[in-house]
C-alpha atoms as a PDB file:
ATOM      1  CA  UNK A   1      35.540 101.933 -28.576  1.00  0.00           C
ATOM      2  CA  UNK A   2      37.893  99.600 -27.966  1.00  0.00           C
ATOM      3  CA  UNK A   3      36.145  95.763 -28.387  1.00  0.00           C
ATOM      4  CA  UNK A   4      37.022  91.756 -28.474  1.00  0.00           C
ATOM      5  CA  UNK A   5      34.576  88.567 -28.936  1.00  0.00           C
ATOM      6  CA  UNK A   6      35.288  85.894 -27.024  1.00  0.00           C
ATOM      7  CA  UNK A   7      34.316  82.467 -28.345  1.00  0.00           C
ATOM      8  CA  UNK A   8      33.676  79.609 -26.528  1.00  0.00           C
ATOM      9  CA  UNK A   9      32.008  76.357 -27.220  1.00  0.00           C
ATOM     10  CA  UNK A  10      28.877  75.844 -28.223  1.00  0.00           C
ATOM     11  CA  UNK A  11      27.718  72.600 -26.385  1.00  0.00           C
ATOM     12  CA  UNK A  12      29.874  72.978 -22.952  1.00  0.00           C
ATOM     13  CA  UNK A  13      27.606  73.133 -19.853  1.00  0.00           C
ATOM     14  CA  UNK A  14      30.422  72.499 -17.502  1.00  0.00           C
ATOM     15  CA  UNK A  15      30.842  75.690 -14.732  1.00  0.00           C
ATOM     16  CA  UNK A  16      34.502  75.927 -14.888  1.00  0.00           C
ATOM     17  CA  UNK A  17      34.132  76.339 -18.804  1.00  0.00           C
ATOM     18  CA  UNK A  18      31.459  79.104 -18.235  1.00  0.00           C
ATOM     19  CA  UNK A  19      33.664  80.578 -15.563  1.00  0.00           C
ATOM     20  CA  UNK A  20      36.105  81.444 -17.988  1.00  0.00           C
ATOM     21  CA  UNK A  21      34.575  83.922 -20.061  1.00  0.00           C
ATOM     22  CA  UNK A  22      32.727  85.785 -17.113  1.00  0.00           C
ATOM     23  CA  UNK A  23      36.080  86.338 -15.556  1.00  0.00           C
ATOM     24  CA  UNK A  24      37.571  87.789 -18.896  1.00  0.00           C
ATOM     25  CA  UNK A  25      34.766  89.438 -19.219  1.00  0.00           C
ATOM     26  CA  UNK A  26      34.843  91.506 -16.065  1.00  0.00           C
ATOM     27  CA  UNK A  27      38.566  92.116 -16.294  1.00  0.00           C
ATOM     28  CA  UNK A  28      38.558  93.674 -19.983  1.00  0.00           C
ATOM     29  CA  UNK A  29      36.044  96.022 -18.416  1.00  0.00           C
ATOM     30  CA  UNK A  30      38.328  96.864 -15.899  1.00  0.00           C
ATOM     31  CA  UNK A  31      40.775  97.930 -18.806  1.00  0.00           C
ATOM     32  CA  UNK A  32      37.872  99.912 -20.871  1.00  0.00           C
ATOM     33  CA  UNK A  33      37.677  96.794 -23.353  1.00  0.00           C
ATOM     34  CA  UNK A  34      33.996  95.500 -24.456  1.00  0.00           C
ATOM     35  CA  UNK A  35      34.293  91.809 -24.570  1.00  0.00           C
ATOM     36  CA  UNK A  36      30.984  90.206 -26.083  1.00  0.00           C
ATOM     37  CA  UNK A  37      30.858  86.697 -25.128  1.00  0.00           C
ATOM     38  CA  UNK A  38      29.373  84.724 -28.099  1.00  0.00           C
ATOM     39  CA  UNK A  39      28.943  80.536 -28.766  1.00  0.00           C
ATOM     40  CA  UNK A  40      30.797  79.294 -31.460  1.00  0.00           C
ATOM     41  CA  UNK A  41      27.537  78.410 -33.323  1.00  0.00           C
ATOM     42  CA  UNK A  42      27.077  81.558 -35.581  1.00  0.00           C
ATOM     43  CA  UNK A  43      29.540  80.554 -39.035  1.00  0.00           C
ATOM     44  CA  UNK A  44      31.022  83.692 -38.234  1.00  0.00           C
ATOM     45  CA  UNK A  45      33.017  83.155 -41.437  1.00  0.00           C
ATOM     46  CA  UNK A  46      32.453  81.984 -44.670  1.00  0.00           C
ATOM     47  CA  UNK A  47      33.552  80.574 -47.538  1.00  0.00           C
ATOM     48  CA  UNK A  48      31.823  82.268 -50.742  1.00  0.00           C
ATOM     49  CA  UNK A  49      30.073  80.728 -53.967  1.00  0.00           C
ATOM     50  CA  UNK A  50      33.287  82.782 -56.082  1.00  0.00           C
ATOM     51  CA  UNK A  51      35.553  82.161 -53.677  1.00  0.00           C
ATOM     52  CA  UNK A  52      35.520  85.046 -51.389  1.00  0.00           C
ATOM     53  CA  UNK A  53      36.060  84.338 -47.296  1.00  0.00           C
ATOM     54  CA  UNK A  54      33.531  86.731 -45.603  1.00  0.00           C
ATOM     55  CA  UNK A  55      33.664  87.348 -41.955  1.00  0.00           C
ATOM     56  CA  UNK A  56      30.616  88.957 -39.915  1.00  0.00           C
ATOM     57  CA  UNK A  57      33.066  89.544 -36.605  1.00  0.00           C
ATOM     58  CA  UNK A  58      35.302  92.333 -38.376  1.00  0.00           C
ATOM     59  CA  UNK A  59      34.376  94.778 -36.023  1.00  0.00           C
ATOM     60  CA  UNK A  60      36.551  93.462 -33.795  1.00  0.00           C
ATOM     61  CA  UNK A  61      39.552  94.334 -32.477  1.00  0.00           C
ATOM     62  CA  UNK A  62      40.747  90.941 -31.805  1.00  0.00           C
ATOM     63  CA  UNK A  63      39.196  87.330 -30.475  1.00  0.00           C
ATOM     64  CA  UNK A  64      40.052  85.519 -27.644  1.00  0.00           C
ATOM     65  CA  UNK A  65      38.892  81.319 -29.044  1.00  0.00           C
ATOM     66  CA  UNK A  66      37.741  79.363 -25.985  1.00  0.00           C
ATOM     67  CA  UNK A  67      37.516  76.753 -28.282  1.00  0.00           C
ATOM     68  CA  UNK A  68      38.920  73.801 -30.207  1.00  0.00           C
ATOM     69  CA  UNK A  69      37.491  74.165 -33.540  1.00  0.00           C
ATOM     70  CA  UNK A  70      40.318  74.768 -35.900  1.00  0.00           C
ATOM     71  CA  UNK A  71      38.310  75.103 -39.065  1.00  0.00           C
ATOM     72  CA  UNK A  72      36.548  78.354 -37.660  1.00  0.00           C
ATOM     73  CA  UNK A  73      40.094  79.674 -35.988  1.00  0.00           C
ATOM     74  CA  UNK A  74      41.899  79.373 -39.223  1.00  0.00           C
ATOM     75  CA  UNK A  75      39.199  81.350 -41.211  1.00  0.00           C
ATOM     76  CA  UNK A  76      39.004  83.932 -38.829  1.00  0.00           C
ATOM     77  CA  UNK A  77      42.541  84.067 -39.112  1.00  0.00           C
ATOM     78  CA  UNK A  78      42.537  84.474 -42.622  1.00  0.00           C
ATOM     79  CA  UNK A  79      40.150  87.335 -42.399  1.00  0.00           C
ATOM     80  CA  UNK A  80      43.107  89.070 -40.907  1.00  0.00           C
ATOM     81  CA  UNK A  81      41.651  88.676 -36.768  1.00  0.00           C
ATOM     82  CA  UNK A  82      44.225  88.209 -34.371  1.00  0.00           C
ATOM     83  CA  UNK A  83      43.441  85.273 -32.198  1.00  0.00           C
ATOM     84  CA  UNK A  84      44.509  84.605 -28.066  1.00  0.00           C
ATOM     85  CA  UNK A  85      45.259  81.638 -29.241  1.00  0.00           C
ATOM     86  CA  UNK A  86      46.330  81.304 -32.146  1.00  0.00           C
ATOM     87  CA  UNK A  87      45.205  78.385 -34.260  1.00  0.00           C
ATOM     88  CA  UNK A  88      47.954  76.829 -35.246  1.00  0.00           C
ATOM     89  CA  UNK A  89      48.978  76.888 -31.236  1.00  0.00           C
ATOM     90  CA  UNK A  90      45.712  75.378 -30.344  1.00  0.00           C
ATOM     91  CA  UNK A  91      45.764  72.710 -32.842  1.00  0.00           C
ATOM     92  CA  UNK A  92      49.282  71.185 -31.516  1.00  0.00           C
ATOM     93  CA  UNK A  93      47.736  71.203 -28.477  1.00  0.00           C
ATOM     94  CA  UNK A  94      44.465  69.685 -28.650  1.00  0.00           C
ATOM     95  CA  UNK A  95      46.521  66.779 -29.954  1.00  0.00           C
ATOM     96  CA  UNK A  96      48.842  65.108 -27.686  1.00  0.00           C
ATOM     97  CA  UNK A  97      51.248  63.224 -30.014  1.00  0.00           C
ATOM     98  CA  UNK A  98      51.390  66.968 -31.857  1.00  0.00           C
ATOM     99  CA  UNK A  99      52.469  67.727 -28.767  1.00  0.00           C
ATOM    100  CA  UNK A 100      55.471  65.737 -27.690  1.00  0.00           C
ATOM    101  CA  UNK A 101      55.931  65.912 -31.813  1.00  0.00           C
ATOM    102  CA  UNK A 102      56.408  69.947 -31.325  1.00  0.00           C
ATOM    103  CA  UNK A 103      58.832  69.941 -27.862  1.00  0.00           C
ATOM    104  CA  UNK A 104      60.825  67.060 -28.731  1.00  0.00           C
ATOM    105  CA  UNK A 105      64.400  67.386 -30.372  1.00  0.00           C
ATOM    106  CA  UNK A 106      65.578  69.496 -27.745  1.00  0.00           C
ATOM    107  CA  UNK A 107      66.332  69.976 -24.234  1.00  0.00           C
ATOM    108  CA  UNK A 108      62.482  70.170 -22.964  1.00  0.00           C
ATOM    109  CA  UNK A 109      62.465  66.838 -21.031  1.00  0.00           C
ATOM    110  CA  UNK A 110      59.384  64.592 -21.786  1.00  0.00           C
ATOM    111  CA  UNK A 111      58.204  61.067 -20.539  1.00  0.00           C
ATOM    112  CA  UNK A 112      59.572  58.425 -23.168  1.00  0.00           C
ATOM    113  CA  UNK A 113      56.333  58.292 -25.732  1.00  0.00           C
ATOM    114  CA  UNK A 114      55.146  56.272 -28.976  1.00  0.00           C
ATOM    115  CA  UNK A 115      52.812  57.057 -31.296  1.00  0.00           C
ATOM    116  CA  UNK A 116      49.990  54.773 -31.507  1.00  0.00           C
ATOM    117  CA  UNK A 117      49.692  52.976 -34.871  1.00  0.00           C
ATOM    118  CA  UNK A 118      46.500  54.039 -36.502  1.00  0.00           C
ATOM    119  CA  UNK A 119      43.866  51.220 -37.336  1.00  0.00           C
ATOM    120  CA  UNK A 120      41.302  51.547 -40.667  1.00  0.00           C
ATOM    121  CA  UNK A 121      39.762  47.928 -40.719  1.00  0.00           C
ATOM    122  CA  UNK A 122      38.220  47.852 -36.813  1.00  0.00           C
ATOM    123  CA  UNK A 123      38.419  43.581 -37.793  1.00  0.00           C
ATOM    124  CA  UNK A 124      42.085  44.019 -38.006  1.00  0.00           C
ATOM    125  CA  UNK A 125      43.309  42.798 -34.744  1.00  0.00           C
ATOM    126  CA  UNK A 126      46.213  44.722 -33.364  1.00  0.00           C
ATOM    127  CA  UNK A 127      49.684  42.854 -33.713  1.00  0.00           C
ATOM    128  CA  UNK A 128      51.189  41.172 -31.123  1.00  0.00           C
ATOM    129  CA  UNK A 129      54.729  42.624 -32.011  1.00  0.00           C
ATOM    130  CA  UNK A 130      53.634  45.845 -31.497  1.00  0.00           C
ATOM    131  CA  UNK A 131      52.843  45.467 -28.445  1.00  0.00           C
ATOM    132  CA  UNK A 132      56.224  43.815 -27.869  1.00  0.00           C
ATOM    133  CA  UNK A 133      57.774  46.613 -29.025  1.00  0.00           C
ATOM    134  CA  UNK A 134      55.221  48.772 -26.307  1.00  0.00           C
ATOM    135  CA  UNK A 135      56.576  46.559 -23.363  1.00  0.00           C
ATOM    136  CA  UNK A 136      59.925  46.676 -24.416  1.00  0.00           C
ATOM    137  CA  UNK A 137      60.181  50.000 -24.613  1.00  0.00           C
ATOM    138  CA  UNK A 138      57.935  51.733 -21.822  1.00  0.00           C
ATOM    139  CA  UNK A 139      57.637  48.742 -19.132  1.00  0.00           C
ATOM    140  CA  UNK A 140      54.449  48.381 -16.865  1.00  0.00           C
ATOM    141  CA  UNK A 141      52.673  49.637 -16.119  1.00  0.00           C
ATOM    142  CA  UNK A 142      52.565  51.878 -19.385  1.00  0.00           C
ATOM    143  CA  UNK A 143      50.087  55.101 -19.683  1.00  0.00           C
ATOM    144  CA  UNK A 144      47.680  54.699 -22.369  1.00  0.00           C
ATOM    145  CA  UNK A 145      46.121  58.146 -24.078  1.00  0.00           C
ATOM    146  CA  UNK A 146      43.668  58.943 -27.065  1.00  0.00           C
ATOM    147  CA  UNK A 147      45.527  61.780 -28.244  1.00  0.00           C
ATOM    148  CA  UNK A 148      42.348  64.093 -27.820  1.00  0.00           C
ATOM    149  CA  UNK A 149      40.714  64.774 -24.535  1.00  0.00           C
ATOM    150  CA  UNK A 150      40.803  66.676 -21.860  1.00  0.00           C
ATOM    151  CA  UNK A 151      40.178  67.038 -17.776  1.00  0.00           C
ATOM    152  CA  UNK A 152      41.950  62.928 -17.902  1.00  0.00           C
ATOM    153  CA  UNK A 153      39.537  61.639 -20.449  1.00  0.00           C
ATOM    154  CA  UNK A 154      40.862  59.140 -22.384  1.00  0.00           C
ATOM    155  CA  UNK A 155      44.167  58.474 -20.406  1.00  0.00           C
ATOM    156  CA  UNK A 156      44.352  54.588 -19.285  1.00  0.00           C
ATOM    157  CA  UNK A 157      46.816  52.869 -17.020  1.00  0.00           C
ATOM    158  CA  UNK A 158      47.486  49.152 -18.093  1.00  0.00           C
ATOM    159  CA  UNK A 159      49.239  47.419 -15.604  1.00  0.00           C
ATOM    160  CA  UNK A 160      49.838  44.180 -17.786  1.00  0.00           C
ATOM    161  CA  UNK A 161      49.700  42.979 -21.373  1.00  0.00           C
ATOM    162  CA  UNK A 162      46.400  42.038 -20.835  1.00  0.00           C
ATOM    163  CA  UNK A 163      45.433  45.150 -19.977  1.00  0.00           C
ATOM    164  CA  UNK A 164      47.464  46.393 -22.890  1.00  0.00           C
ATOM    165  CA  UNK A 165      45.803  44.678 -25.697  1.00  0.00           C
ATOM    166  CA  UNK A 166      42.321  45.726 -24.296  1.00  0.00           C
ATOM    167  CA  UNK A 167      43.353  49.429 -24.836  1.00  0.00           C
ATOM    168  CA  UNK A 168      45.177  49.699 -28.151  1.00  0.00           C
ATOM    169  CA  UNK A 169      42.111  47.431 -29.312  1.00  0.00           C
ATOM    170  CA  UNK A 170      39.638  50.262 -27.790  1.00  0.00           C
ATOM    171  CA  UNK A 171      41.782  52.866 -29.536  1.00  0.00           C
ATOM    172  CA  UNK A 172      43.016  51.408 -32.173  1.00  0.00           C
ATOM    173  CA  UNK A 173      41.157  53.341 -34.505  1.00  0.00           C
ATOM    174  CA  UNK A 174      41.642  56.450 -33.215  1.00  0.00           C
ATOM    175  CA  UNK A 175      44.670  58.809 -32.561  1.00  0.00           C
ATOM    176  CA  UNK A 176      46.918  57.624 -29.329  1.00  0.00           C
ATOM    177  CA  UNK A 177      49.833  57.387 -28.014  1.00  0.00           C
ATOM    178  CA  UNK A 178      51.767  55.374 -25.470  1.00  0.00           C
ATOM    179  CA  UNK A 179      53.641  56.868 -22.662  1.00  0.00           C
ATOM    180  CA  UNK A 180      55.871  55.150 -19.475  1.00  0.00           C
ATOM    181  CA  UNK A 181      54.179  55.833 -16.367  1.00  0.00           C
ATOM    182  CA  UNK A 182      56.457  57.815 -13.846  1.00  0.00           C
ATOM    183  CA  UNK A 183      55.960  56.057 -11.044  1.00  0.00           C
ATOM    184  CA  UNK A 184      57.008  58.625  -8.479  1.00  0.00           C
ATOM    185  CA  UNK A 185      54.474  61.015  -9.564  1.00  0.00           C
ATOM    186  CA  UNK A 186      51.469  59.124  -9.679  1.00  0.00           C
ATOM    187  CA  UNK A 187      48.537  60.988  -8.849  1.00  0.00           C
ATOM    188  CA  UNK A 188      50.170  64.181  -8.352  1.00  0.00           C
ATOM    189  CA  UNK A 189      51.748  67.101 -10.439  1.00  0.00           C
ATOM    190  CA  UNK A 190      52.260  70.485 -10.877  1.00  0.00           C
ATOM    191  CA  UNK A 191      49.653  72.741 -12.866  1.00  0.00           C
ATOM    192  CA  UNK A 192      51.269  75.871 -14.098  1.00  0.00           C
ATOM    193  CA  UNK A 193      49.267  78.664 -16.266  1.00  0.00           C
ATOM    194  CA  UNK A 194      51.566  80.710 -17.858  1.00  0.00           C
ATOM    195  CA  UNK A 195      50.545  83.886 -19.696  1.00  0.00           C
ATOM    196  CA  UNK A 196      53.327  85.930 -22.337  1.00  0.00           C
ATOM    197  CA  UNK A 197      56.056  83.376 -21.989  1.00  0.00           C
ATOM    198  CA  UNK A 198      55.976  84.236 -17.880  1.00  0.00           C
ATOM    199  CA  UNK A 199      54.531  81.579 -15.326  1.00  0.00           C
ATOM    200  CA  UNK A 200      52.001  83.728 -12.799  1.00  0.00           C
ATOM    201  CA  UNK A 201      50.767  80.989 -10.710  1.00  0.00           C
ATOM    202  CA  UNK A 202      51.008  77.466 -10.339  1.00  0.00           C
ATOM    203  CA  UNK A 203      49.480  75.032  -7.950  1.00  0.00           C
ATOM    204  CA  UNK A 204      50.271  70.843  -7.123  1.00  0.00           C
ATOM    205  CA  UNK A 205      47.595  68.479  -7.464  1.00  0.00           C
ATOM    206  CA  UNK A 206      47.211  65.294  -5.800  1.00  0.00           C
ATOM    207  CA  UNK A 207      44.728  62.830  -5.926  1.00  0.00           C
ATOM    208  CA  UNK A 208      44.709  59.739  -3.256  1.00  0.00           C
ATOM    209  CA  UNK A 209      41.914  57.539  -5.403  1.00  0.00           C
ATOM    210  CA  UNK A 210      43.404  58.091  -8.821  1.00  0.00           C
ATOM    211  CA  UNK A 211      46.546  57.717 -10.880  1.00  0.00           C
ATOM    212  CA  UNK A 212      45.473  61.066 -12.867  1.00  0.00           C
ATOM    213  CA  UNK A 213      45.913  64.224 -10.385  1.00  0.00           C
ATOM    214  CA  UNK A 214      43.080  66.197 -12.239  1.00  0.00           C
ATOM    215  CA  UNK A 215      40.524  68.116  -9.781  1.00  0.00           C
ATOM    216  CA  UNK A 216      37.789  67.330 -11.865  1.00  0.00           C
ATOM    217  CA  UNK A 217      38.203  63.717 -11.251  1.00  0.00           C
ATOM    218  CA  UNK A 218      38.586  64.101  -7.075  1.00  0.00           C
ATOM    219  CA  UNK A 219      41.608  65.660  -7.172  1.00  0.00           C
ATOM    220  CA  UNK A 220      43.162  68.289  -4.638  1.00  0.00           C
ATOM    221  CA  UNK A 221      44.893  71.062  -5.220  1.00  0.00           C
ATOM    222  CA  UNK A 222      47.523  73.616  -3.272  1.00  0.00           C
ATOM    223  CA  UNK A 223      49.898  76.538  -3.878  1.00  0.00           C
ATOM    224  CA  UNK A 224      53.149  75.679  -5.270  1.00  0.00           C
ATOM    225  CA  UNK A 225      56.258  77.731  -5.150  1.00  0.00           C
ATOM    226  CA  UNK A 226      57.496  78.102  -8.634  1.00  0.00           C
ATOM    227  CA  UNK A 227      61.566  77.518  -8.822  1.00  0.00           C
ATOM    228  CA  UNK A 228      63.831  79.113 -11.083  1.00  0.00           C
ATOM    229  CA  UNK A 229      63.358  75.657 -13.161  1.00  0.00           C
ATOM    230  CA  UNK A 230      59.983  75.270 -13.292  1.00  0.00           C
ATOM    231  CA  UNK A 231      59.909  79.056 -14.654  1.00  0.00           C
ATOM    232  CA  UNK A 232      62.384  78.482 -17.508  1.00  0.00           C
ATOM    233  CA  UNK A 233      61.318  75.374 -18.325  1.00  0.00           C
ATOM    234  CA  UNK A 234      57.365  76.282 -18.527  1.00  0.00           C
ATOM    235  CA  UNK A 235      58.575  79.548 -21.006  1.00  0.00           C
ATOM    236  CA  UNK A 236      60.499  77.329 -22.884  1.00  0.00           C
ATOM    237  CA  UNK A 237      57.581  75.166 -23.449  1.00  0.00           C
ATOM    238  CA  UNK A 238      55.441  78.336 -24.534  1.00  0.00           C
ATOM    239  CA  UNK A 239      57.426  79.802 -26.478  1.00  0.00           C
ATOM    240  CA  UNK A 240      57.804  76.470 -28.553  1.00  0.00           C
ATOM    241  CA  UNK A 241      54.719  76.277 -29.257  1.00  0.00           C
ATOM    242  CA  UNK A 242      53.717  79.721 -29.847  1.00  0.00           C
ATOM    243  CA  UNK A 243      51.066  80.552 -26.828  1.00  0.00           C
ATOM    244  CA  UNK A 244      50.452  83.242 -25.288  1.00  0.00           C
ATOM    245  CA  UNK A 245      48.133  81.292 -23.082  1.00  0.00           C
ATOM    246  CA  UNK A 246      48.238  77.908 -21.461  1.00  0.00           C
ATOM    247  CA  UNK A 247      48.427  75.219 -18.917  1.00  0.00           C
ATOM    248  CA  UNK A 248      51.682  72.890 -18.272  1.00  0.00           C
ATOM    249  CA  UNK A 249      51.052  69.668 -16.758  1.00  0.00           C
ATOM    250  CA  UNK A 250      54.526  68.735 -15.364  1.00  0.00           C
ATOM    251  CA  UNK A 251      55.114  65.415 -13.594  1.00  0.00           C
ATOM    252  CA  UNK A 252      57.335  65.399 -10.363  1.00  0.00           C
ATOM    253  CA  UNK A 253      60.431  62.248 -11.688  1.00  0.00           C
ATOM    254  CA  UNK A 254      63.248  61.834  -9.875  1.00  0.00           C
ATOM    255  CA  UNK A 255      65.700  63.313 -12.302  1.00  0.00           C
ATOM    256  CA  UNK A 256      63.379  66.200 -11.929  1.00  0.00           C
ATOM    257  CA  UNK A 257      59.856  68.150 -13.990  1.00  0.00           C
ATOM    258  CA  UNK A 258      59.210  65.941 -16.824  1.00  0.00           C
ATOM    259  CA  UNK A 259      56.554  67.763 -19.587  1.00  0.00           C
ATOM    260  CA  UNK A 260      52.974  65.645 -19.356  1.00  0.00           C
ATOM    261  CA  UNK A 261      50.330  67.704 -21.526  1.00  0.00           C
ATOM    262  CA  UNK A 262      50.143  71.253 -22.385  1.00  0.00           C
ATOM    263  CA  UNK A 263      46.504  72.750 -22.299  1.00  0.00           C
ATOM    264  CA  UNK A 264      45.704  75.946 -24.560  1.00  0.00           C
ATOM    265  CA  UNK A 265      42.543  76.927 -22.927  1.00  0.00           C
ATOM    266  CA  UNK A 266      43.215  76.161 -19.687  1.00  0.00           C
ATOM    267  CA  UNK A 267      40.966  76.333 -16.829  1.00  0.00           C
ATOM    268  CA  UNK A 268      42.355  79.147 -14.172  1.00  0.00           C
ATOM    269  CA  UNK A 269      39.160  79.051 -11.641  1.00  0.00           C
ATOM    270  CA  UNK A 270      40.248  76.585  -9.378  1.00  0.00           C
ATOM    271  CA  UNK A 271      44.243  78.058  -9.404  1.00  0.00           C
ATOM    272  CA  UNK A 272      42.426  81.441  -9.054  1.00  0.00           C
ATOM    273  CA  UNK A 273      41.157  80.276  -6.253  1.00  0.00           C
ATOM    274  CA  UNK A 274      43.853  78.441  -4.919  1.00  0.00           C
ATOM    275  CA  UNK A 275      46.710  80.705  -5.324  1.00  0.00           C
ATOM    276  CA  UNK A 276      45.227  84.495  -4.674  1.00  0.00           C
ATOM    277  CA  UNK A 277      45.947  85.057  -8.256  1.00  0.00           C
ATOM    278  CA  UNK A 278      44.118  86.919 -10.912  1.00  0.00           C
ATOM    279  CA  UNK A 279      44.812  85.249 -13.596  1.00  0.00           C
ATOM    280  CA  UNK A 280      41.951  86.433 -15.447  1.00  0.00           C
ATOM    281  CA  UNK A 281      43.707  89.730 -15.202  1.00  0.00           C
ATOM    282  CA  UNK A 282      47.041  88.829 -16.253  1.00  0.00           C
ATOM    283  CA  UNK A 283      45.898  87.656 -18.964  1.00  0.00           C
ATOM    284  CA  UNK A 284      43.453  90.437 -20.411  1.00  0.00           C
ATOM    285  CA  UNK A 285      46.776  92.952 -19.373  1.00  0.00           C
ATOM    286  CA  UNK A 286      48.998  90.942 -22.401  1.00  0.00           C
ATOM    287  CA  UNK A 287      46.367  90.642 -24.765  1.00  0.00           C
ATOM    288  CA  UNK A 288      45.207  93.996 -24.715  1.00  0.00           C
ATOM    289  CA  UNK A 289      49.339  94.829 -24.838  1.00  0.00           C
ATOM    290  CA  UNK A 290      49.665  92.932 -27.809  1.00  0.00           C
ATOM    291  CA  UNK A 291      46.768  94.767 -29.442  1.00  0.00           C
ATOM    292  CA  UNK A 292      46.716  97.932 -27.807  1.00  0.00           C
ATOM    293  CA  UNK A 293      49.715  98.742 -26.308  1.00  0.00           C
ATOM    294  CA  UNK A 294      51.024  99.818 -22.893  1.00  0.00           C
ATOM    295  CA  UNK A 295      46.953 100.847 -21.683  1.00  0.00           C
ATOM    296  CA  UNK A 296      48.806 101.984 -18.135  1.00  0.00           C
ATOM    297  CA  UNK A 297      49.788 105.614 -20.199  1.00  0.00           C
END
């Protein structure tokens, strides 16, 4: 019988991350695939007293990870499971500098970013000439982000240096990154989900109360018609980083889509919903390609 676990977090409560698996769920059926749905809380792998890596999910054919937690998603990996994700994918982009680290050096345009200078004395005041260099470089008002979060945590707006010096103080100590705020875009951009290198839906999102376009934060959301741009651009992206899975926040600038955030576990209930499109089932079709083969024989 033809099987896959799908792991999600343990702790999440919220509907749109319990959506996801249900909707997997249903469409591997659909394809005469058992998907068991199980909370990453189970140390499905382990590291041995002599050194041995055990793994109690090896009757698996493979494992879609609805999760962050690299440390699990590099074991199971090393068991020999084949991830949707994979880990080093999801690790790149569960951290935003990674990120912008990963697609930069090429032609994948990208708002102009700098990496936050990591604090370890929380009494050490940050310097005033780095945050010369911050307005100097980026302007105001200047997009400040904690380079893990998702659904718009942890993404400021400072509008002066006062504003500034609050922020990298608050995350001084923690990964970030600063970013110029495109003006022309704010509080709207495209979502696209794009599954095997190939965009299959893609909605804009506006938001009239907030800088950040996200729906979970009040945000709106409608069709959007996909150009011959957009499309390359999004694959490019993907293929870069090695999903077969993900979302691309692109912002709307006036020299054209500029790369925001890429999301590996993605959300596709409210696109779903938006668009008409399954993309629940376009993306249990490539992962049971990739394992399986063409299923349609």
């Amino acid at each position: 019988m033809k099987k896959c676990v799908i792991i999600t977090n343990a702790y999440s409560r919220l509907e749109s991350a319990l959506n996801q698996p249900r909707r997997l769920k249903e469409e591997f059926s659909v394809l005469g695939v058992r998907a068991d749905i199980l909370p990453n809380d189970g140390f499905f792998c382990r590291a041995e007293e002599g050194g041995a890596l055990s793994n109690c999910l090896e009757d698996y054919d493979f494992c879609v990870y609805l999760d962050k937690d690299k440390y699990v998603a590099r074991m199971l990996e090393k068991c020999g499971m084949r991830l949707f994700n994979r880990a080093s994918a999801i690790e790149v982009c569960d951290d935003k500098m990674l990120t912008a680290i990963a697609l930069s050096g090429g032609d994948i345009p990208m708002p102009a970013t700098l990496p936050g200078l990591l604090c370890y004395n929380p009494e050490e005041p940050v310097k005033p000439a780095v945050l010369d260099k911050v307005e100097s470089a980026l302007g105001y008002p200047v997009i400040v982000k904690a380079s893990y979060g998702s659904l718009g945590s942890g993404v400021f707006m400072a509008g002066d240096r006062a504003a500034l010096e609050e922020l990298a103080e608050k995350l001084k100590c923690v990964p970030h990154l600063f970013q110029r705020f495109v003006a022309e875009s704010s509080g709207r951009d495209v979502r696209a989900i794009v599954v095997g290198g190939e965009v299959v839906a893609a909605m804009e999102r506006v938001s009239r109360s907030d800088f950040r376009s996200n729906i979970e934060l009040g945000g709106s959301g409608r069709k959007y018609a996909a150009d011959e741009k957009l499309s390359r651009l999004c694959s490019a992206v993907s293929n870069r980083l090695g999903l077969d899975y993900c979302g691309i926040d692109l912002l709307l600038s006036d020299s054209g889509y500029l790369v925001c955030e890429v999301n590996s576990n993605a959300f596709f209930g409210g696109i779903e919903g938006v668009t008409g499109v399954n993309v629940a089932a376009a993306y249990a079709r490539h992962m049971c390609g990739c394992i399986y083969g063409d299923m349609s024989r």
